[in-house]
PDB file of N, CA and C in Angstrom:
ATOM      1  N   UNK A   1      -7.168  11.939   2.220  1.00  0.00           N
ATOM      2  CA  UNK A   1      -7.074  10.852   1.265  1.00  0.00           C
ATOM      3  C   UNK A   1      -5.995   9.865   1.732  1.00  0.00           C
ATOM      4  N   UNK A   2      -5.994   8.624   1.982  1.00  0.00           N
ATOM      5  CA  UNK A   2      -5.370   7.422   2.115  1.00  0.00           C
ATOM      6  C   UNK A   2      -4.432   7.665   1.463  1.00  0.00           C
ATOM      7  N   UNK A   3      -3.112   7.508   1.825  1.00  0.00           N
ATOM      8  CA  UNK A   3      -1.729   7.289   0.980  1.00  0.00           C
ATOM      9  C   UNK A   3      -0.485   6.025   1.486  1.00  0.00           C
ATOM     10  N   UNK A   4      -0.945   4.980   0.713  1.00  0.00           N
ATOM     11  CA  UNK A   4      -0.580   3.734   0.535  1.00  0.00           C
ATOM     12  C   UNK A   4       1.173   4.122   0.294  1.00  0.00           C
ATOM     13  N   UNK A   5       1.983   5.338   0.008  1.00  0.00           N
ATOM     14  CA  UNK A   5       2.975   5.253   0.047  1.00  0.00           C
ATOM     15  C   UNK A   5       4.107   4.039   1.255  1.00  0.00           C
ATOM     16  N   UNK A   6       3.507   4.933   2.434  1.00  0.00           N
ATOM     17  CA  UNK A   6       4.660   4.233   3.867  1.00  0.00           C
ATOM     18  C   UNK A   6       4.595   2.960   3.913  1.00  0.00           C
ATOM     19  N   UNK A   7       2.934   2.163   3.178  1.00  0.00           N
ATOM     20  CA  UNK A   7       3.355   0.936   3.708  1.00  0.00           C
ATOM     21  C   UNK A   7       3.869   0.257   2.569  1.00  0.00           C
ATOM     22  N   UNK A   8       3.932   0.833   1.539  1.00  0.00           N
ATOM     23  CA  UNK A   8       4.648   0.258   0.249  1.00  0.00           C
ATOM     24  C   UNK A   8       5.908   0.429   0.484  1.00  0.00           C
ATOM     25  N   UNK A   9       6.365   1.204   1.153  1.00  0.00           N
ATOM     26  CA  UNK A   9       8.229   0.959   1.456  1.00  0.00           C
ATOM     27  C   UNK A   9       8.017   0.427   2.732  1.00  0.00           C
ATOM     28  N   UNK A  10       7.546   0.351   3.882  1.00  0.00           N
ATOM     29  CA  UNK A  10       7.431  -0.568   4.724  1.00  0.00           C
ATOM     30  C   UNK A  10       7.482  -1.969   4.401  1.00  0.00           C
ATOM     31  N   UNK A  11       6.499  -1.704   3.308  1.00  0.00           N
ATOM     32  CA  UNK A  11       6.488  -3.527   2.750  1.00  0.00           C
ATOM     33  C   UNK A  11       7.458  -4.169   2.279  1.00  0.00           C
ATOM     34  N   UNK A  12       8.456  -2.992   1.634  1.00  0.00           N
ATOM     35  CA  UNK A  12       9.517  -3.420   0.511  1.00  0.00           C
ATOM     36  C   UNK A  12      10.745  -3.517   1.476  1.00  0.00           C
ATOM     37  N   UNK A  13      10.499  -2.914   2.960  1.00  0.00           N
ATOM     38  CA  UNK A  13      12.154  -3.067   3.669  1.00  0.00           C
ATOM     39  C   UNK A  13      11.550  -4.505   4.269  1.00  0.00           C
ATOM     40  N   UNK A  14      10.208  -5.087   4.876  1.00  0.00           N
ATOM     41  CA  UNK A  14      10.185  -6.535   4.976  1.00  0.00           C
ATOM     42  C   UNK A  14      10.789  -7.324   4.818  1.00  0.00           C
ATOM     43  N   UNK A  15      10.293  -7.339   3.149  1.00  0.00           N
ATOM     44  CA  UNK A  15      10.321  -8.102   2.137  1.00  0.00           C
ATOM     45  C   UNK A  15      11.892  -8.399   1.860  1.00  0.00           C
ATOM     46  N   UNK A  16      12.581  -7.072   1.747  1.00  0.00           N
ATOM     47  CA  UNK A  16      14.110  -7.116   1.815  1.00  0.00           C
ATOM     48  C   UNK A  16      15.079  -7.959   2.856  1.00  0.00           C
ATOM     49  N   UNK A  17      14.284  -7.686   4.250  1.00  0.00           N
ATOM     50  CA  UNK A  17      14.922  -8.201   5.411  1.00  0.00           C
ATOM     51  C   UNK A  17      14.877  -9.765   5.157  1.00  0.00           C
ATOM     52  N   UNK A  18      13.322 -10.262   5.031  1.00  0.00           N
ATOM     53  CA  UNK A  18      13.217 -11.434   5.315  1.00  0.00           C
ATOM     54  C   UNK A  18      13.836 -12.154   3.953  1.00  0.00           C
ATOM     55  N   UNK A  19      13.712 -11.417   3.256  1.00  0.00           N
ATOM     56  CA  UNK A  19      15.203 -12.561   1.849  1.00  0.00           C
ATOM     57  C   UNK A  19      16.528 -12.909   2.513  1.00  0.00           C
ATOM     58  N   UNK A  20      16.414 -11.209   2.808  1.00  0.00           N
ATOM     59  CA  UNK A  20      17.982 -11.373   3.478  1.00  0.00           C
ATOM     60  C   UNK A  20      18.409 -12.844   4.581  1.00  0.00           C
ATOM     61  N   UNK A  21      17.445 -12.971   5.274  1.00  0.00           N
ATOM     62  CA  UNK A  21      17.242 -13.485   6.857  1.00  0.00           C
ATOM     63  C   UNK A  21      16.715 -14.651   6.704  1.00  0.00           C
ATOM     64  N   UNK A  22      15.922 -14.854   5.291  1.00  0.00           N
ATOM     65  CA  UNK A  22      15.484 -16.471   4.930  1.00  0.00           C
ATOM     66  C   UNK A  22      14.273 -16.658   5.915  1.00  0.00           C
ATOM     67  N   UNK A  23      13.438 -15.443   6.700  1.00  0.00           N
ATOM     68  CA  UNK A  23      12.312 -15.242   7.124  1.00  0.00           C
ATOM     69  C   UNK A  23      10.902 -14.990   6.503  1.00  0.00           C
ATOM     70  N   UNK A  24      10.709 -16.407   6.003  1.00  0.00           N
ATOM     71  CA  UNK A  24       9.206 -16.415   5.033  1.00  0.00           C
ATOM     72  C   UNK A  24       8.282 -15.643   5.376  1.00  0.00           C
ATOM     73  N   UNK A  25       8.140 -16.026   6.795  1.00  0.00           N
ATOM     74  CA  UNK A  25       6.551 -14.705   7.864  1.00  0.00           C
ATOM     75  C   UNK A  25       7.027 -13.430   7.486  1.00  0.00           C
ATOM     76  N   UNK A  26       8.310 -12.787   7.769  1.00  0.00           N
ATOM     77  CA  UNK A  26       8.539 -11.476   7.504  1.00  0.00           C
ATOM     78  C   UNK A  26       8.640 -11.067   6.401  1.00  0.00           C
ATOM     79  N   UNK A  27       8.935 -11.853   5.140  1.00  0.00           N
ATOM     80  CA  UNK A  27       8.632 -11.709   3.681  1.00  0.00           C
ATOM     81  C   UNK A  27       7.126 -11.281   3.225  1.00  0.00           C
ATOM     82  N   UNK A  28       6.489 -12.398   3.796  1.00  0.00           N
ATOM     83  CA  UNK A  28       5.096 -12.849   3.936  1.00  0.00           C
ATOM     84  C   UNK A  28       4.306 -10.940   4.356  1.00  0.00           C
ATOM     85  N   UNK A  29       4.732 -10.767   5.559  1.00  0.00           N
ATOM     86  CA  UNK A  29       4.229  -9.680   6.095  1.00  0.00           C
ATOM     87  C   UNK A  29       4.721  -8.554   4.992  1.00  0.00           C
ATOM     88  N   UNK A  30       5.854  -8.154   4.592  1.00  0.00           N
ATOM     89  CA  UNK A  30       6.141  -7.010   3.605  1.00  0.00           C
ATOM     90  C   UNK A  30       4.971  -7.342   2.113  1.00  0.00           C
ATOM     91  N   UNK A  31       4.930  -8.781   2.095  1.00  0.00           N
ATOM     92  CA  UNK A  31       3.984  -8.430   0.628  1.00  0.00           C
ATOM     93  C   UNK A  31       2.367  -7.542   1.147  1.00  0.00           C
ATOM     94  N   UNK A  32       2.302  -8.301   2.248  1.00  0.00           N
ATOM     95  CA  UNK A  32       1.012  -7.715   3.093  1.00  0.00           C
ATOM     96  C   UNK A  32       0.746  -6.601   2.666  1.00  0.00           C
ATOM     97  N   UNK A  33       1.755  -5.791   3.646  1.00  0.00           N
ATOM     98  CA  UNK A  33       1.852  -4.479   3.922  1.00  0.00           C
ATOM     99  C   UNK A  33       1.869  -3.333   2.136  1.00  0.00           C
ATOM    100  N   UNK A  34       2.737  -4.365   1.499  1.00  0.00           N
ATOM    101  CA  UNK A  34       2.403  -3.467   0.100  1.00  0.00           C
ATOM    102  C   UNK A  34       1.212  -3.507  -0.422  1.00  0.00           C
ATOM    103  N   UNK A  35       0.802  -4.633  -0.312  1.00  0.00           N
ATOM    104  CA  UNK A  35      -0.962  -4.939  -0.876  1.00  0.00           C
ATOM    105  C   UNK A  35      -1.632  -4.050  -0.052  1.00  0.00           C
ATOM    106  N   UNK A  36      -1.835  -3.151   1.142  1.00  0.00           N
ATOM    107  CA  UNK A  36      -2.382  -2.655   1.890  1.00  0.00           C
ATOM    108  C   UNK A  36      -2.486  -1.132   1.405  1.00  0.00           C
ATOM    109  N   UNK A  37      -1.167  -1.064   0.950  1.00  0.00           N
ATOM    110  CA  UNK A  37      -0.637   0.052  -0.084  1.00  0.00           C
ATOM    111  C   UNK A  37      -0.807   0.382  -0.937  1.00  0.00           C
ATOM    112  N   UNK A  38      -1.115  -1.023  -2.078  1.00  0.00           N
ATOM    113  CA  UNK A  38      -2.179  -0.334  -3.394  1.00  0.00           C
ATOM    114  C   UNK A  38      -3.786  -0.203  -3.032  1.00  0.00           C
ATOM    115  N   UNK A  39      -4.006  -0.996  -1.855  1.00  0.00           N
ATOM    116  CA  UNK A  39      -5.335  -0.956  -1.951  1.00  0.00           C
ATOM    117  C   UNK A  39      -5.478   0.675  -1.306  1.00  0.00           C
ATOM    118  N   UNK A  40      -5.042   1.189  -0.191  1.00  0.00           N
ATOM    119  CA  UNK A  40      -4.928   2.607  -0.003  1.00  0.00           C
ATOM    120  C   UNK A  40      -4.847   3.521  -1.133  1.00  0.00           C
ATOM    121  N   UNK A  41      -3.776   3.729  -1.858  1.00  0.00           N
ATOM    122  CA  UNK A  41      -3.870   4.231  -3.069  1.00  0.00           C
ATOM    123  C   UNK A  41      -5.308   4.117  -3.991  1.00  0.00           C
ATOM    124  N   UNK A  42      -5.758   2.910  -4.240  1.00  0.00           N
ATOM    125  CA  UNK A  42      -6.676   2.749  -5.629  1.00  0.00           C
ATOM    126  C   UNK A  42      -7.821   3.300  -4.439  1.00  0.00           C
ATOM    127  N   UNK A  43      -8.147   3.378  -3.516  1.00  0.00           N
ATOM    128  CA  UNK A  43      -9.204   3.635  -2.566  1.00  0.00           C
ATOM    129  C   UNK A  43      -9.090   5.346  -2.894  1.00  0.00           C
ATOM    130  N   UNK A  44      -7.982   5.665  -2.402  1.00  0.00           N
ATOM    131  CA  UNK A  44      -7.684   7.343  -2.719  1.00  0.00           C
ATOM    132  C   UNK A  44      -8.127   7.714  -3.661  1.00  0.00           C
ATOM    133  N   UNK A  45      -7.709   7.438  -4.951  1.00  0.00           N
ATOM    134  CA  UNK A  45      -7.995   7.764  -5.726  1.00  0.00           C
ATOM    135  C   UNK A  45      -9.740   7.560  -6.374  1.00  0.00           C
ATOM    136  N   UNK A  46     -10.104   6.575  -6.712  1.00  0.00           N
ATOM    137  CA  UNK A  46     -11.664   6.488  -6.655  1.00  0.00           C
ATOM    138  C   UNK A  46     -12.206   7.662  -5.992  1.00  0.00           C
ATOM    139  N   UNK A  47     -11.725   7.582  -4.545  1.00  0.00           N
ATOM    140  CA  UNK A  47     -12.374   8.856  -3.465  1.00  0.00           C
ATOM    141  C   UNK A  47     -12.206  10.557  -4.354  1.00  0.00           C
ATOM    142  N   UNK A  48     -11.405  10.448  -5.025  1.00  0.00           N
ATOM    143  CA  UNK A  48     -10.818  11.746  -5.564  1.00  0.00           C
ATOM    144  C   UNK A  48     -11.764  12.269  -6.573  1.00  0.00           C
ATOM    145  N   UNK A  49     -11.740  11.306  -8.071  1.00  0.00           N
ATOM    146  CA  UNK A  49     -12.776  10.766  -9.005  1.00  0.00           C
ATOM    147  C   UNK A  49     -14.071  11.262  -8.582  1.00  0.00           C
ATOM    148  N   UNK A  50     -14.361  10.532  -7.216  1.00  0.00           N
ATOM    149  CA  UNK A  50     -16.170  10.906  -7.083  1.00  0.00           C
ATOM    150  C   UNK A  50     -16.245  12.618  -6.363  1.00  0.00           C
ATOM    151  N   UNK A  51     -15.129  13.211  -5.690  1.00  0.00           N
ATOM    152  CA  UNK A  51     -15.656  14.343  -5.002  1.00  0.00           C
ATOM    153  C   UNK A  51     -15.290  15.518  -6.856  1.00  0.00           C
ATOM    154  N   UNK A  52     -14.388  14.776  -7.241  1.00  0.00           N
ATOM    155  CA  UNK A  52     -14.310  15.709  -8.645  1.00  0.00           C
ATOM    156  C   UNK A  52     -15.336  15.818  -9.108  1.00  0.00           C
ATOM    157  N   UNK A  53     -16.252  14.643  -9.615  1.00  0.00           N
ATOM    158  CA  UNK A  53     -18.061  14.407 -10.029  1.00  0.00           C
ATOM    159  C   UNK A  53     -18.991  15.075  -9.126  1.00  0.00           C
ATOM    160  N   UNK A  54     -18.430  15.185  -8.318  1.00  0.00           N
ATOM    161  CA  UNK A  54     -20.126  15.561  -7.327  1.00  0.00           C
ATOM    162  C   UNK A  54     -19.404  17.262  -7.189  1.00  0.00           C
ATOM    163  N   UNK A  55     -18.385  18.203  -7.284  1.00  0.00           N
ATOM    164  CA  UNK A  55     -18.025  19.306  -7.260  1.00  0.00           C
ATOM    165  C   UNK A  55     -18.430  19.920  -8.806  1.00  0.00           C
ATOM    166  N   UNK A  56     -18.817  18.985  -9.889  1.00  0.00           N
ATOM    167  CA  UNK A  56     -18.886  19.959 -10.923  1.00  0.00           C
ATOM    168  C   UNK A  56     -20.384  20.428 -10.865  1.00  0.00           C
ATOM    169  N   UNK A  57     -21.071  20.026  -9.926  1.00  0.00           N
ATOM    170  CA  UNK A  57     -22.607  20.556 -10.146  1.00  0.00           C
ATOM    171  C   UNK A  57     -22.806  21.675  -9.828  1.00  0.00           C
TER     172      UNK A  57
END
């Protein structure tokens, strides 16, 4: 199962740097990387949902 965790703190030390650094692209890239992160997550999970449905038969 996909786990959107690493790039959600990946995204968030970016995001941190490029405030810090006044680096929009590298800001830019940490929101990325978190969006990559819920979408991993909500993907996981759905995936989870359907093998739970198709195991109760």
């Amino acid at each position: 199962m996909p786990d959107g965790t690493k790039d959600d703190a990946k995204g968030r030390g970016k995001e941190a740097l490029g405030d810090l650094t006044g680096d929009k692209d590298l800001k830019n890239e940490g929101k990325v990387d978190r969006g990559a992160g819920k979408a991993k997550d909500a993907v996981g999970g759905i995936a989870g949902k359907v093998k739970g449905l198709l195991r109760r038969d």
